[in-house]
N, C-alpha and C. Protein backbone atom coordinates (compact mmCIF):
# COMPACT_ATOMS: atom_id res chain seq x y z
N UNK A 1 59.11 20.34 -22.78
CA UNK A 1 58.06 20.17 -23.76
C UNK A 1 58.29 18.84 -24.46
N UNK A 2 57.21 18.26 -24.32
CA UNK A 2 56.60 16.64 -25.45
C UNK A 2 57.59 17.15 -26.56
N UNK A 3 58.66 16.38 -27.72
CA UNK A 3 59.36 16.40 -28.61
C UNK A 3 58.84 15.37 -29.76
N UNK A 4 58.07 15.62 -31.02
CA UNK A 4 57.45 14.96 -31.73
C UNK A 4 58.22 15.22 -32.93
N UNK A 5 58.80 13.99 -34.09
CA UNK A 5 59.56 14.12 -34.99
C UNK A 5 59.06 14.08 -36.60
N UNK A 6 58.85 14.35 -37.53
CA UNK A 6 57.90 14.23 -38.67
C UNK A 6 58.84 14.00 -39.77
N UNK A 7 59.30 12.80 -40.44
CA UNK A 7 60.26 13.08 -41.16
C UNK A 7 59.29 12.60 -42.38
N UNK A 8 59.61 13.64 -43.54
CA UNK A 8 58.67 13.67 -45.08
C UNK A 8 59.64 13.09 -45.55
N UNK A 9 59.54 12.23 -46.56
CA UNK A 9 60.11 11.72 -47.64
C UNK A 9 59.96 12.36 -48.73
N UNK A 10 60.95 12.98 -50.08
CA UNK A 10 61.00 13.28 -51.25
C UNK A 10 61.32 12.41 -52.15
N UNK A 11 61.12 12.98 -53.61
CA UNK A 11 61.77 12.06 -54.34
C UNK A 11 63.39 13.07 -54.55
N UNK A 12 64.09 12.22 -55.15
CA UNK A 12 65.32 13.29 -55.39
C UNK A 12 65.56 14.38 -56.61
N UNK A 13 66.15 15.22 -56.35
CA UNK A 13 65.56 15.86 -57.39
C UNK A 13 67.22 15.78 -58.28
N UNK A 14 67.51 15.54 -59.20
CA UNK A 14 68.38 15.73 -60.16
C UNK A 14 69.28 16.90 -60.65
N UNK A 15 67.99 17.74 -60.64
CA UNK A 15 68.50 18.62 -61.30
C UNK A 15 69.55 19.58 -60.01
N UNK A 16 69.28 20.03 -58.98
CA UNK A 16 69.84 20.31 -57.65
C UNK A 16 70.67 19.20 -56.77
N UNK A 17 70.47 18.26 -56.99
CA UNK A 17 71.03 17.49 -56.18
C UNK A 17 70.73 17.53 -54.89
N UNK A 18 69.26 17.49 -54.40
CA UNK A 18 69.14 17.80 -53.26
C UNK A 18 68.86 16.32 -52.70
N UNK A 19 69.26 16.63 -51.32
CA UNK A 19 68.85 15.06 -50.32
C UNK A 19 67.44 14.43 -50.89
N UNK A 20 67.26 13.19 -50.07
CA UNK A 20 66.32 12.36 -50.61
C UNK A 20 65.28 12.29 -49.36
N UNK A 21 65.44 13.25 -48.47
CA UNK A 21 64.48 12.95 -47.10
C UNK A 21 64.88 14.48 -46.84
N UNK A 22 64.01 15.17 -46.70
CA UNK A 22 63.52 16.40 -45.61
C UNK A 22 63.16 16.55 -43.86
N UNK A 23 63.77 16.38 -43.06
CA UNK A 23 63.23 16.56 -41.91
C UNK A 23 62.54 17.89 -41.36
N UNK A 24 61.33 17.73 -41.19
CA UNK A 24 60.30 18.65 -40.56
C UNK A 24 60.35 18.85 -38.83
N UNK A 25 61.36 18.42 -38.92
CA UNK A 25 61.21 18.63 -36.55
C UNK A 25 60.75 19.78 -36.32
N UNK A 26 61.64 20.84 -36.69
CA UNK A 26 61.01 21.81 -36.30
C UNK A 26 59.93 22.64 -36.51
N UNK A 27 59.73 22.08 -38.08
CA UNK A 27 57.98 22.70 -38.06
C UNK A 27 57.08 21.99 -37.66
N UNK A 28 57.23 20.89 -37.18
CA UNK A 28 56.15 19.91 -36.41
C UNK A 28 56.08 20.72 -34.84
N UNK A 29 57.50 20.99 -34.07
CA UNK A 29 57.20 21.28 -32.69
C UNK A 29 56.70 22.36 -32.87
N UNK A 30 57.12 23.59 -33.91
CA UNK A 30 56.15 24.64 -33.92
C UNK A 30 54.69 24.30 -34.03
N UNK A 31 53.96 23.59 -34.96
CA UNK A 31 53.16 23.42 -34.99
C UNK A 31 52.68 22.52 -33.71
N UNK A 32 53.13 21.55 -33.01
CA UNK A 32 52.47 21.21 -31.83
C UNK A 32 52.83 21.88 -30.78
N UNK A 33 53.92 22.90 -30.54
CA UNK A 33 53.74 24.34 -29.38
C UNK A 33 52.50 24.80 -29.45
N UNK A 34 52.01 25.08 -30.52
CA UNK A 34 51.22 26.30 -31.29
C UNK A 34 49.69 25.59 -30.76
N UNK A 35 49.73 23.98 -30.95
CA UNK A 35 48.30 23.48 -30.46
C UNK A 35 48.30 23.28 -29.31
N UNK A 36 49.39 22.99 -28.66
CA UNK A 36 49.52 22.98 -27.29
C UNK A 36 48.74 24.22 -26.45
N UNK A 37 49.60 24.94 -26.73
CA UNK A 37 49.36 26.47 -25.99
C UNK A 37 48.62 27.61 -26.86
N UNK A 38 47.83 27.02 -27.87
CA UNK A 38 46.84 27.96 -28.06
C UNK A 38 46.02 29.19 -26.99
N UNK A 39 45.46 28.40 -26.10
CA UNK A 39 44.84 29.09 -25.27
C UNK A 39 45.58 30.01 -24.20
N UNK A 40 46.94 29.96 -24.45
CA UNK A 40 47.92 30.26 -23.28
C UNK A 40 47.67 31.70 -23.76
N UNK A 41 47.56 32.90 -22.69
CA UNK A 41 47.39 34.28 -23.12
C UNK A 41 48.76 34.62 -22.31
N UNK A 42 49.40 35.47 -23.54
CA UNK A 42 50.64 35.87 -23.30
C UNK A 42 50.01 36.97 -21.78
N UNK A 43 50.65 36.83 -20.85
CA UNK A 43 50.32 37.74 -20.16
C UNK A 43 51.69 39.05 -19.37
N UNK A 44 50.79 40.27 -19.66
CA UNK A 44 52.07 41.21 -19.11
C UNK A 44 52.49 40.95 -17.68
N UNK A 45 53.43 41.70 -17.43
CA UNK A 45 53.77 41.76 -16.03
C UNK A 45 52.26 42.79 -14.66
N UNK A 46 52.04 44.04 -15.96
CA UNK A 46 50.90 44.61 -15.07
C UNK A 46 49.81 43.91 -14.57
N UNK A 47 49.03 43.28 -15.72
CA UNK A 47 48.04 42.20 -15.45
C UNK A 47 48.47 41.01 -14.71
N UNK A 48 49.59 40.33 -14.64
CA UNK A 48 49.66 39.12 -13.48
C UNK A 48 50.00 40.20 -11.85
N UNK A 49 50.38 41.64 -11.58
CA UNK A 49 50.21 41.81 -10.76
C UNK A 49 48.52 42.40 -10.26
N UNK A 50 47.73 42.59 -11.05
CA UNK A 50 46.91 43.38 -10.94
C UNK A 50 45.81 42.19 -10.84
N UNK A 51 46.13 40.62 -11.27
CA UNK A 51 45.45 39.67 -10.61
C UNK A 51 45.74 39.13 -9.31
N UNK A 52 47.45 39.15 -9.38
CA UNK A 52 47.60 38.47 -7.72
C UNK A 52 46.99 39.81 -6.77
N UNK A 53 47.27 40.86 -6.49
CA UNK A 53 47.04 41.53 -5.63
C UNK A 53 45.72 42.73 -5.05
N UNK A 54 45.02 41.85 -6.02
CA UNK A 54 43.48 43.04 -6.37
C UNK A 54 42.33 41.31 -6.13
N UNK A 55 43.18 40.36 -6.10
CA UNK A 55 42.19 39.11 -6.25
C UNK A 55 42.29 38.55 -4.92
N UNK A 56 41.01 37.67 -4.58
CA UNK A 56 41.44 36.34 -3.48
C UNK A 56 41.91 35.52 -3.92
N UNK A 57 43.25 35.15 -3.07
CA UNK A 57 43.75 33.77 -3.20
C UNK A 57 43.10 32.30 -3.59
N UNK A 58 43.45 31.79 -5.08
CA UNK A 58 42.65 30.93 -5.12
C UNK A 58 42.62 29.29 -4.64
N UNK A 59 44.34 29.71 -3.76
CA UNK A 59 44.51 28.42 -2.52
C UNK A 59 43.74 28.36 -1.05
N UNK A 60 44.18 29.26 -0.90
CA UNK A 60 43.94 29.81 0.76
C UNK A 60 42.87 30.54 1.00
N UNK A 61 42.45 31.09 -0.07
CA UNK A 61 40.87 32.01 0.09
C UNK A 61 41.57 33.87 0.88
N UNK A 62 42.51 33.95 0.94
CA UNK A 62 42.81 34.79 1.66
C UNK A 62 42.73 36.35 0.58
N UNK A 63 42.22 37.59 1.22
CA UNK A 63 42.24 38.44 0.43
C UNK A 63 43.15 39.40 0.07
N UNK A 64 42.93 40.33 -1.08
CA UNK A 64 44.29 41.28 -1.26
C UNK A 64 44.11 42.04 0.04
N UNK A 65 45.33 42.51 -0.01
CA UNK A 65 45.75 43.95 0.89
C UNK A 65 44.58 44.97 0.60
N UNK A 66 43.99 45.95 1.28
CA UNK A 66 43.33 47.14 1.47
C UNK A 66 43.96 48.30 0.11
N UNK A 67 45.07 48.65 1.03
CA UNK A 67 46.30 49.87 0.33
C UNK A 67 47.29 48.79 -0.03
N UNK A 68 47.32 48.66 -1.59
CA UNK A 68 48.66 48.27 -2.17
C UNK A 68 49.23 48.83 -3.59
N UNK A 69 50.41 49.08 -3.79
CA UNK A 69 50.71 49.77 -5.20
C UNK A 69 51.88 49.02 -5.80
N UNK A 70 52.32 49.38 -6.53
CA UNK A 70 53.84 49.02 -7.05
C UNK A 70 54.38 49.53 -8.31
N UNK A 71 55.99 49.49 -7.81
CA UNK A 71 56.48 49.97 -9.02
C UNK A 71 57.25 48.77 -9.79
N UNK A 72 57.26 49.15 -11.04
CA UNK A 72 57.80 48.54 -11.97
C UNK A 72 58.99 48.99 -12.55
N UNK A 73 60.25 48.52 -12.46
CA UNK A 73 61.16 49.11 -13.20
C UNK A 73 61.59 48.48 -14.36
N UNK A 74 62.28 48.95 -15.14
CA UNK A 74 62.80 48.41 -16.67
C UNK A 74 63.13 47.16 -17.44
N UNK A 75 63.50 46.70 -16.57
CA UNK A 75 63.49 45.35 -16.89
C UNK A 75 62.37 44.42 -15.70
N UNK A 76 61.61 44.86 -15.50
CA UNK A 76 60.40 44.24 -14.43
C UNK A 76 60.91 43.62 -13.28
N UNK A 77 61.94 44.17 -12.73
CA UNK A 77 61.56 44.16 -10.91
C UNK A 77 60.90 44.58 -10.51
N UNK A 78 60.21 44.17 -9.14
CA UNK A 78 58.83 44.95 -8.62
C UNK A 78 59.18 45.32 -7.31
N UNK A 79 58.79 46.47 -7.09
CA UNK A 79 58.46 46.91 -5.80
C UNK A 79 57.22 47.21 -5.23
N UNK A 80 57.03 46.08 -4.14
CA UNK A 80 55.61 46.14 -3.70
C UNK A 80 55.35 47.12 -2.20
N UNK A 81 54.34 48.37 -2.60
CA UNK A 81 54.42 49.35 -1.39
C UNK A 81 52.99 48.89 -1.12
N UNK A 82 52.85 48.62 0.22
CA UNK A 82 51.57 48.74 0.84
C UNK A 82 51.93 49.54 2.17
N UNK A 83 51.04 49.39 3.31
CA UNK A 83 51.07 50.37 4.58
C UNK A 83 52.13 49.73 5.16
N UNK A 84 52.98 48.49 5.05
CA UNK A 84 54.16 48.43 6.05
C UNK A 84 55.37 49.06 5.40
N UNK A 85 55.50 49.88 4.22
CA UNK A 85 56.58 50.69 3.54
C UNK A 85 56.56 51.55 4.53
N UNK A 86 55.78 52.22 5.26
CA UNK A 86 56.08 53.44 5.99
C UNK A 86 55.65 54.83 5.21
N UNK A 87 54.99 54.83 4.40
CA UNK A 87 55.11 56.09 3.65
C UNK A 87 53.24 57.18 3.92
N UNK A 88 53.16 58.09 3.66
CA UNK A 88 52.31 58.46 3.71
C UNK A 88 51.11 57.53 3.63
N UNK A 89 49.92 57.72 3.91
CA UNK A 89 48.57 56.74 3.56
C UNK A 89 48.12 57.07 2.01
N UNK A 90 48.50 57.61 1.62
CA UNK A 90 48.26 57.90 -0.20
C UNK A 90 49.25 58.61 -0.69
N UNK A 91 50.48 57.68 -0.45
CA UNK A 91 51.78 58.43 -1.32
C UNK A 91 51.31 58.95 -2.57
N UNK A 92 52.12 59.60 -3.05
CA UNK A 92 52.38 60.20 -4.24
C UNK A 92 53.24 59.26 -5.78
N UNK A 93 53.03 59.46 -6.97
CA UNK A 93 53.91 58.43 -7.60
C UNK A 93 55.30 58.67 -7.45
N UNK A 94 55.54 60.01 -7.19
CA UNK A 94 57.25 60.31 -6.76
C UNK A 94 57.54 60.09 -5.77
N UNK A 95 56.93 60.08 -4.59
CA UNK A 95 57.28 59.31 -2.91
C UNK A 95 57.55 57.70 -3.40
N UNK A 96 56.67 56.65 -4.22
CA UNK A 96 56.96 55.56 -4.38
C UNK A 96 57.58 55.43 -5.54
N UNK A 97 57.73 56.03 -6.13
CA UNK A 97 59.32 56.07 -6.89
C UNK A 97 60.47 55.73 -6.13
N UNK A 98 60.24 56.80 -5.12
CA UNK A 98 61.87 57.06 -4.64
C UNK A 98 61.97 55.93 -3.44
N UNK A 99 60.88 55.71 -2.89
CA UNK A 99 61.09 54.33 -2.44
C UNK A 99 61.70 53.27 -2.91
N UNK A 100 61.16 52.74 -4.09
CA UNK A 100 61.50 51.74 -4.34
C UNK A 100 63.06 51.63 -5.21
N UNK A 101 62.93 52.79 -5.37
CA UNK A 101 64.75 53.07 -5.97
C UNK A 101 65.74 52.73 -4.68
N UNK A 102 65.42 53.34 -3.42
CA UNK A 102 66.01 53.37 -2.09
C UNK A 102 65.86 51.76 -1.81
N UNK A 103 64.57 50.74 -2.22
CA UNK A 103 65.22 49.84 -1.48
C UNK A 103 65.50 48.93 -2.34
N UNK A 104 65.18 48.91 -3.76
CA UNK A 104 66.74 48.19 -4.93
C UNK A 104 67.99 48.30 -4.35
N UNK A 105 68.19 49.77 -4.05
CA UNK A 105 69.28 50.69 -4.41
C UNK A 105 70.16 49.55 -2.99
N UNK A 106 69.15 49.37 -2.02
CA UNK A 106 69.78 48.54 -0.68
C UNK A 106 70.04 47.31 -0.73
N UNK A 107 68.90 46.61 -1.93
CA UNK A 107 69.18 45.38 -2.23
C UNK A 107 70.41 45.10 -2.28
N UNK A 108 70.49 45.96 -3.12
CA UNK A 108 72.07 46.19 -4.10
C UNK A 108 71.95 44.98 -5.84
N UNK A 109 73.49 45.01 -6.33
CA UNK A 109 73.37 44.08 -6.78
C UNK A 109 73.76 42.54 -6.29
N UNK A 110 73.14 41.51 -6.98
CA UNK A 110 73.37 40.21 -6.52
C UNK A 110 75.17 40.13 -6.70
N UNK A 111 75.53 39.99 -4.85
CA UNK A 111 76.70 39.17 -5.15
C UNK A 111 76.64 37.19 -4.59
N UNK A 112 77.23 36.72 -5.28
CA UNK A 112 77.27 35.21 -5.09
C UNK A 112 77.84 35.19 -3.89
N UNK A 113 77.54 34.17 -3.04
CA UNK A 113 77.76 34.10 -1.91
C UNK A 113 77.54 34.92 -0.48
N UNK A 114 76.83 35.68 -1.15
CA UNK A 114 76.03 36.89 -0.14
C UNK A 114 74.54 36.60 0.04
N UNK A 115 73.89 37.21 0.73
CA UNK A 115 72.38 36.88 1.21
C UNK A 115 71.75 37.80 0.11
N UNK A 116 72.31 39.17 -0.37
CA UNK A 116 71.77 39.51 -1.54
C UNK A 116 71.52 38.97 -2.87
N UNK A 117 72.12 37.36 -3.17
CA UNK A 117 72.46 36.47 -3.92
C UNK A 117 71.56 35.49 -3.37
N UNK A 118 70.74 35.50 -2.69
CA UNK A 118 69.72 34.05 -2.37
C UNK A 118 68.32 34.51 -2.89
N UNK A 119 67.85 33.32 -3.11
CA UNK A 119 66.08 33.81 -3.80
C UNK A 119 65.83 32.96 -3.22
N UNK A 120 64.26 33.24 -3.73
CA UNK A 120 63.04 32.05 -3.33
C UNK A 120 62.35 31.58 -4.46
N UNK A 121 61.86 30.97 -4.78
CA UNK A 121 61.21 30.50 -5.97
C UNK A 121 59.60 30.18 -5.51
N UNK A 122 58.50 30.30 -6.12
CA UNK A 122 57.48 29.82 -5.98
C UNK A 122 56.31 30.06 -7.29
N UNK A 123 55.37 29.02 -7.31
CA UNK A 123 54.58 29.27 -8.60
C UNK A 123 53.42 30.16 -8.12
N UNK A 124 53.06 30.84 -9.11
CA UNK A 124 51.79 31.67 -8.64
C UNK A 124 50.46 30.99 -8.53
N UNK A 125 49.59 30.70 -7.56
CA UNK A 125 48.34 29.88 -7.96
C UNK A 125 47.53 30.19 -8.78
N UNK A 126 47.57 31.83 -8.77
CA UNK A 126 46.08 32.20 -9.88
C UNK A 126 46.48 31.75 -11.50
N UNK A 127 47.62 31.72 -11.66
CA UNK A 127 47.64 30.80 -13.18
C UNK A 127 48.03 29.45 -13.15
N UNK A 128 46.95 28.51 -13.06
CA UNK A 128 47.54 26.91 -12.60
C UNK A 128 47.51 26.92 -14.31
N UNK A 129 46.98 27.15 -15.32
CA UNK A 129 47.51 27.01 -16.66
C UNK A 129 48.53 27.47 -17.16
N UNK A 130 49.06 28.35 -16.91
CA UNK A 130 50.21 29.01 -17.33
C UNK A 130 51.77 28.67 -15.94
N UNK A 131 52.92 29.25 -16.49
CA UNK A 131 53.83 29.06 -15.72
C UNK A 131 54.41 30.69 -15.18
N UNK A 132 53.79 30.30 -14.46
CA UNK A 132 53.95 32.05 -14.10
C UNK A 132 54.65 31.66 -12.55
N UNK A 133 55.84 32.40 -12.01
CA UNK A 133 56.66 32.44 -11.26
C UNK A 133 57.15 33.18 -10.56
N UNK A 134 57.16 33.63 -8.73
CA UNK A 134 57.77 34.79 -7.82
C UNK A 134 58.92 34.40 -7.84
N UNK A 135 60.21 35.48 -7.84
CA UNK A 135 61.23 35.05 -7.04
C UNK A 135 61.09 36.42 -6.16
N UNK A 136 61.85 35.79 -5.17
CA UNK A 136 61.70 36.59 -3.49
C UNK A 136 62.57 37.09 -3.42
N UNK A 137 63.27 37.70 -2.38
CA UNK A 137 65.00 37.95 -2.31
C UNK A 137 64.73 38.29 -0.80
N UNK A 138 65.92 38.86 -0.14
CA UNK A 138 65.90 38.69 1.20
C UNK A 138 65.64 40.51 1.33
N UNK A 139 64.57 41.20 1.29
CA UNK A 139 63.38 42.43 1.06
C UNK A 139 62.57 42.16 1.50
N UNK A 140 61.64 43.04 2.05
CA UNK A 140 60.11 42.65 2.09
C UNK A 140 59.28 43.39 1.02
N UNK A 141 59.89 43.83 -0.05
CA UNK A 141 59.58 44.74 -1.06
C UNK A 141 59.67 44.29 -2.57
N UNK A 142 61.18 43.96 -2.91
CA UNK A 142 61.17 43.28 -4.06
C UNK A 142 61.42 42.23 -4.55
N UNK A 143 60.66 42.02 -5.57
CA UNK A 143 60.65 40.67 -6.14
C UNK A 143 60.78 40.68 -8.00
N UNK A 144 60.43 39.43 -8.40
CA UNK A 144 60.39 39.61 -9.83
C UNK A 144 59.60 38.58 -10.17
N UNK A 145 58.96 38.71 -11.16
CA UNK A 145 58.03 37.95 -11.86
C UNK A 145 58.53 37.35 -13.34
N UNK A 146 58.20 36.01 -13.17
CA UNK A 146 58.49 35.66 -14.92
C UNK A 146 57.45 34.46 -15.22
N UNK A 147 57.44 34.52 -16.00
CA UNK A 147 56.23 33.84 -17.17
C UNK A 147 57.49 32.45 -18.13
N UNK A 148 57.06 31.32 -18.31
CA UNK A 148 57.55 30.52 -19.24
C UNK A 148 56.48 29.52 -19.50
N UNK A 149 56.82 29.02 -20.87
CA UNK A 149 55.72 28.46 -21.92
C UNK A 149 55.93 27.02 -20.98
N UNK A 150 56.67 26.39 -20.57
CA UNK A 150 56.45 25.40 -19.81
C UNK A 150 57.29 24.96 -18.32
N UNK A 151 57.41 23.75 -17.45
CA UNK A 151 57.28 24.03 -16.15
C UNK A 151 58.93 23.69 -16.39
N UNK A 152 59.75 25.30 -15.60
CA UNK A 152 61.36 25.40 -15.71
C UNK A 152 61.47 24.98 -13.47
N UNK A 153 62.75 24.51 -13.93
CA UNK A 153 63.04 24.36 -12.74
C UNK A 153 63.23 25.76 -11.49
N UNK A 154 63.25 25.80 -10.56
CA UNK A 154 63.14 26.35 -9.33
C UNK A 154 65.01 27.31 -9.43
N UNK A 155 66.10 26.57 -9.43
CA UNK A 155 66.93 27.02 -9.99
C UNK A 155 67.18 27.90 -11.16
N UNK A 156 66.68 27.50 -12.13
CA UNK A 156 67.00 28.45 -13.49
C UNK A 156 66.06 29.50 -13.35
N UNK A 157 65.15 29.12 -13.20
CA UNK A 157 63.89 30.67 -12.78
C UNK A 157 64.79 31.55 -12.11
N UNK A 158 64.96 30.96 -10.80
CA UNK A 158 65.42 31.88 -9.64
C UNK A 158 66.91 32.87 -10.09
N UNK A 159 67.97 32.03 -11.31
CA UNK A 159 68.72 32.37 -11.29
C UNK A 159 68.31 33.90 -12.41
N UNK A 160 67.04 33.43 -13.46
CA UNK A 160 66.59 33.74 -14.50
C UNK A 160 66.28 35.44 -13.36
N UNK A 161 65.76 35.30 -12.86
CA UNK A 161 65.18 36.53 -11.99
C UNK A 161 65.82 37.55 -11.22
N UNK A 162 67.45 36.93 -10.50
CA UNK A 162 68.49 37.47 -10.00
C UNK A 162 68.84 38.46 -10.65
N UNK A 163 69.20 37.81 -11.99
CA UNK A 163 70.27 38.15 -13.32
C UNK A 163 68.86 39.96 -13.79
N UNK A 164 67.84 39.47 -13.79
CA UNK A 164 67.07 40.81 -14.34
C UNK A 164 67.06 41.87 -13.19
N UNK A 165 67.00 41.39 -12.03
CA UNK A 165 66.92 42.13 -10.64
C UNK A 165 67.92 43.08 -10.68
N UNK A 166 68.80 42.28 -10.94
CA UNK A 166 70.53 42.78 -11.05
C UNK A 166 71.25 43.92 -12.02
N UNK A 167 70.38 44.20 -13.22
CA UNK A 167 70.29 44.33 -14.11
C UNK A 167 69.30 45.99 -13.70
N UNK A 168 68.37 46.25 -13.07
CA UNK A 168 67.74 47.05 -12.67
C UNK A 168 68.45 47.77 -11.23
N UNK A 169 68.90 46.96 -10.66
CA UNK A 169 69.89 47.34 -9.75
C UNK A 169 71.05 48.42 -10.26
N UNK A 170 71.92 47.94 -11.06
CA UNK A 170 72.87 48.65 -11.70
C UNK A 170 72.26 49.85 -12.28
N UNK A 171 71.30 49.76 -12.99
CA UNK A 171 70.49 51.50 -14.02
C UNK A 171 69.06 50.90 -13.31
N UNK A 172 68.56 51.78 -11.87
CA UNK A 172 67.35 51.94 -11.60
C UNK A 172 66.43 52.72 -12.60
N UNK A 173 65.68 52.47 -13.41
CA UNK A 173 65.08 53.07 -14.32
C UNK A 173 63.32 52.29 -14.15
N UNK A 174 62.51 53.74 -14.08
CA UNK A 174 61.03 53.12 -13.71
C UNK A 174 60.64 53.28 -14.79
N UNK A 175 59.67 51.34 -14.69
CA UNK A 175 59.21 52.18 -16.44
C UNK A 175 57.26 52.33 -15.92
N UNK A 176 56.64 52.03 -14.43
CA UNK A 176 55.71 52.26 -14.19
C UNK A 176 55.65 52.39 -12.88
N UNK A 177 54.80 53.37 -12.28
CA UNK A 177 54.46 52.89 -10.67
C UNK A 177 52.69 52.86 -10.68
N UNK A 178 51.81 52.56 -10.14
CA UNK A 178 51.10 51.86 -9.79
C UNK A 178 50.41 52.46 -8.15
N UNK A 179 49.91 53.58 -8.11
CA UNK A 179 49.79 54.03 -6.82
C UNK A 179 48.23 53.00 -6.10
N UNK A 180 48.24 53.65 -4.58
CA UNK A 180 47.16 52.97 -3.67
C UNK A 180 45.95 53.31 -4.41
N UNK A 181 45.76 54.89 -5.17
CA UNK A 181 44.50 54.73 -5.46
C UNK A 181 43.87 53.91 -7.30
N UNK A 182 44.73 52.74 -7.30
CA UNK A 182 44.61 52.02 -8.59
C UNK A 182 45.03 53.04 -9.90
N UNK A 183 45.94 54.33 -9.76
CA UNK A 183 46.20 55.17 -10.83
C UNK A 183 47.50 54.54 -11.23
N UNK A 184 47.64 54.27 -12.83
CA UNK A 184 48.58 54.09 -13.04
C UNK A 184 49.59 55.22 -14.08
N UNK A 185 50.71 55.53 -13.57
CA UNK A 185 51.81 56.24 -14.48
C UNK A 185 52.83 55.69 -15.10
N UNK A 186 52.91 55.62 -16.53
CA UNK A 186 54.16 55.13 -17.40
C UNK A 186 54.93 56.17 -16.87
N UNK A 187 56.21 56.20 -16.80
CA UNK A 187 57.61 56.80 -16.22
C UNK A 187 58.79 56.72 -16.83
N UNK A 188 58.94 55.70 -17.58
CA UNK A 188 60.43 55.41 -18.36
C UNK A 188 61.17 56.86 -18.57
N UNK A 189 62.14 56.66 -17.36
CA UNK A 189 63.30 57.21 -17.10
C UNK A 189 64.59 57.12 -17.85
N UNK A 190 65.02 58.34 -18.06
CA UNK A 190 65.67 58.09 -19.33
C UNK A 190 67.51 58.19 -18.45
């Protein structure tokens, strides 16, 4: 982010003994964050999936999947079930529960120097205003999503996304799943 500096001048005050100059930096960058990204809509994790995968691609023109659902766990890893999961043609929210616990659960957690320890990084197209971000992992199921106020490198995201993956890995806990027929269930597992 642009870094803009505002330094006010006072007079001194005597009676306190206070400095003779005030620096405002930080209420200036608040205040130019704030005009910056006015329009920026904080967005959840449900709604950026419920645009990528219910929308056409606004690169490629290509459309969503037919049958797709997903679960969400506690700290927002995603597990994405469509018809190549293998599961019934209108699972149940406890069939894709237990899916996607089974293939965290395989992920495992990230160790360094393992293939369970590699990501992918990529920006999402449907928010070219916002910084909205996939990381991949070596699954055909889960991933993680993150959102930042401005454009972070490919590294820190990716590592940013491991670390939450990892984190859901250790205490699988759902806090939504998301079935084929667009029904959604809060779940937070205690």
């Amino acid at each position: 982010m642009l870094k803009h500096q505002l330094t006010v001048f006072f007079p001194c005050s005597v009676k306190h003994r206070t400095a003779t100059s005030c620096s405002y930096t930080v209420l200036y960058e608040i205040f130019f964050f704030y005009h910056k990204f006015t329009n920026m809509k904080n967005l959840s994790i449900e709604e950026i999936l419920e645009t990528v995968f219910t929308t056409e691609n606004p690169e490629t023109g290509s459309q969503p999947p037919e049958q797709i659902g997903w679960v969400i766990f506690e700290n927002e890893t995603v597990c994405l079930i469509g018809k190549s999961a293998g599961l019934s043609e209108n699972p149940s929210a406890e069939e894709m529960a237990d899916f996607a616990k089974k293939e965290l659960l395989e992920l495992g957690v990230p160790m360094v120097g393992s293939p369970s320890a590699d990501f992918n990084v990529s920006r999402v197209p449907w928010f070219k205003e916002q910084f909205v971000y996939m990381i991949t992992y070596d699954s055909n199921f889960i991933f993680n999503v993150l959102t930042y106020e401005e454009e972070t490198s490919d590294i820190s995201v990716g590592m940013e996304g491991r670390s939450v993956r990892g984190l859901d890995a250790e205490t699988p806990k759902i806090k939504l799943v998301r079935d084929h027929e667009k029904n959604t269930f809060t779940t937070i597992e205690g």
